[in-house]
Protein backbone atom coordinates (compact mmCIF):
# COMPACT_ATOMS: atom_id res chain seq x y z
CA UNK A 1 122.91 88.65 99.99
CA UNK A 2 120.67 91.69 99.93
CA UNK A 3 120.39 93.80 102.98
CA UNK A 4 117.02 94.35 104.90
CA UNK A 5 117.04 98.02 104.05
CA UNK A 6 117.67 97.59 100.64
CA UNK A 7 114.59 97.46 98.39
CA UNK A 8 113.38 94.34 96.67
CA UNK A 9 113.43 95.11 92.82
CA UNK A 10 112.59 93.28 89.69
CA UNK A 11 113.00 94.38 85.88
CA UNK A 12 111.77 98.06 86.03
CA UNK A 13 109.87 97.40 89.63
CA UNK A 14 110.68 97.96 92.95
CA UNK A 15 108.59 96.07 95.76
CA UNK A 16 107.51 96.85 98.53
CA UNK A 17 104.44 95.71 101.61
CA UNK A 18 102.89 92.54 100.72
CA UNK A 19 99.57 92.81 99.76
CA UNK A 20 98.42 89.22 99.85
CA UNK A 21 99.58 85.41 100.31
CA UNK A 22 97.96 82.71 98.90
CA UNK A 23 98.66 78.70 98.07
CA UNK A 24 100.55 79.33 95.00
CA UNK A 25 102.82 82.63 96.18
CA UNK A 26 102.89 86.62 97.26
CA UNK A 27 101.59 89.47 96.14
CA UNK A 28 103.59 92.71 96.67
CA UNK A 29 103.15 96.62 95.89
CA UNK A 30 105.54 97.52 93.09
CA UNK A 31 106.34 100.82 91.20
CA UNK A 32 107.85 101.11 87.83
CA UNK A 33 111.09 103.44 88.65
CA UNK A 34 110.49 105.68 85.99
CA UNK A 35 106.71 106.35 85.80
CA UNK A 36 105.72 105.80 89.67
CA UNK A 37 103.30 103.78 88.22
CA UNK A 38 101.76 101.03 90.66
CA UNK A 39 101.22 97.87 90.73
CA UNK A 40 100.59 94.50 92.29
CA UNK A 41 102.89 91.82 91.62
CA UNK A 42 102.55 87.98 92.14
CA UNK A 43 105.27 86.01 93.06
CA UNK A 44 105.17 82.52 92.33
CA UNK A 45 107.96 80.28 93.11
CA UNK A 46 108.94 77.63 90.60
CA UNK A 47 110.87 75.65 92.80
CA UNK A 48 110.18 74.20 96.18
CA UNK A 49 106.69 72.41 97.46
CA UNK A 50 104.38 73.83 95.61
CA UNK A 51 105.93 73.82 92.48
CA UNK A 52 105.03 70.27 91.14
CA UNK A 53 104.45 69.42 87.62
CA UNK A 54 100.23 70.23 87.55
CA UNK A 55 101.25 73.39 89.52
CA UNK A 56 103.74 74.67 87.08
CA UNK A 57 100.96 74.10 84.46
CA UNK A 58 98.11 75.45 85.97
CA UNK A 59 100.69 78.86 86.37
CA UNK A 60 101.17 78.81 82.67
CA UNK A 61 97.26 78.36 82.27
CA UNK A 62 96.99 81.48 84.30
CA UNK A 63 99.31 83.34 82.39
CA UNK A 64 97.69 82.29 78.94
CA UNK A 65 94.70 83.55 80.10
CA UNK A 66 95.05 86.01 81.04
CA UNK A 67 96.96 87.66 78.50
CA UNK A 68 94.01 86.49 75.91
CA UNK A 69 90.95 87.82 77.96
CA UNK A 70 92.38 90.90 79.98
CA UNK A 71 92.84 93.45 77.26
CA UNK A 72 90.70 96.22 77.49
CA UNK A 73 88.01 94.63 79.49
CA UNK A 74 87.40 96.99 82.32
CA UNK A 75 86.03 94.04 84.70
CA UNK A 76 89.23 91.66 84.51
CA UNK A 77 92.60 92.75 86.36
CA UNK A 78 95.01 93.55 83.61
CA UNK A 79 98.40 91.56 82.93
CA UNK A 80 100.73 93.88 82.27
CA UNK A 81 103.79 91.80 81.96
CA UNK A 82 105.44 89.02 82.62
CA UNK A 83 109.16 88.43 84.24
CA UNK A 84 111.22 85.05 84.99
CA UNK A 85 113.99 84.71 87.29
CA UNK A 86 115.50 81.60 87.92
CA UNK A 87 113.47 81.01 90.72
CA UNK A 88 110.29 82.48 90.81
CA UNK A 89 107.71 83.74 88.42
CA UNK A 90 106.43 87.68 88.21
CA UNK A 91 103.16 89.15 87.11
CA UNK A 92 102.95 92.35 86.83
CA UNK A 93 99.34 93.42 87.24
CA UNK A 94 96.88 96.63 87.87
CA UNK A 95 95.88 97.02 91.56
CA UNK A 96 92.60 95.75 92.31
CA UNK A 97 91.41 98.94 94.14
CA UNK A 98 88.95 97.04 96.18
CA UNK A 99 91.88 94.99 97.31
CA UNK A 100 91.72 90.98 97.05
CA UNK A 101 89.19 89.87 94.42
CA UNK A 102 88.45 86.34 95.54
CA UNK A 103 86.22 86.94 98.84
CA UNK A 104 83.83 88.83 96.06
CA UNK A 105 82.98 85.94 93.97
């Protein structure tokens, strides 16, 4: 069980504040450990409620597009990586500086 004080870390990440919640998961502040890079990273659970079979797929959609479109475009949030646990699904993205993108469209 990991304490409260302890941070939250994935791969070369550690988490921190939440930056968002949405239908499908939670997006939290990250920084690589060794750059201080940040970033934003979705959680998305593959287990539980919202995890049915279309769900599952429209994630993988997501990812799949976003690894095909987001490269060097400077209007499209990068995808920087990609990490599984055995629970829940992590992309690794650049920070939309002008914080959550959907209200804009």
């Amino acid at each position: 069980m990991r304490r409260a004080d302890t941070p939250l870390t994935i791969g070369d990440y550690e988490l921190s504040e939440v930056l968002g919640t949405g239908s499908f998961g939670t997006v939290r502040l990250g920084q690589q450990r060794d750059t201080g890079k940040r970033v934003a990273v979705k959680i998305l659970d593959k287990e539980g409620s919202t995890a049915d079979e279309h769900s599952l797929r429209r994630i993988s959609a997501e990812i799949s597009t976003m690894e095909r479109i987001s490269r060097g475009c400077p209007f499209i949030v990068q995808l920087y990586e990609v990490l599984l646990s055995s629970s829940s699904i992590f992309l690794v993205m650049e920070i939309a500086s002008c914080g959550e993108l959907f209200p804009r469209m």
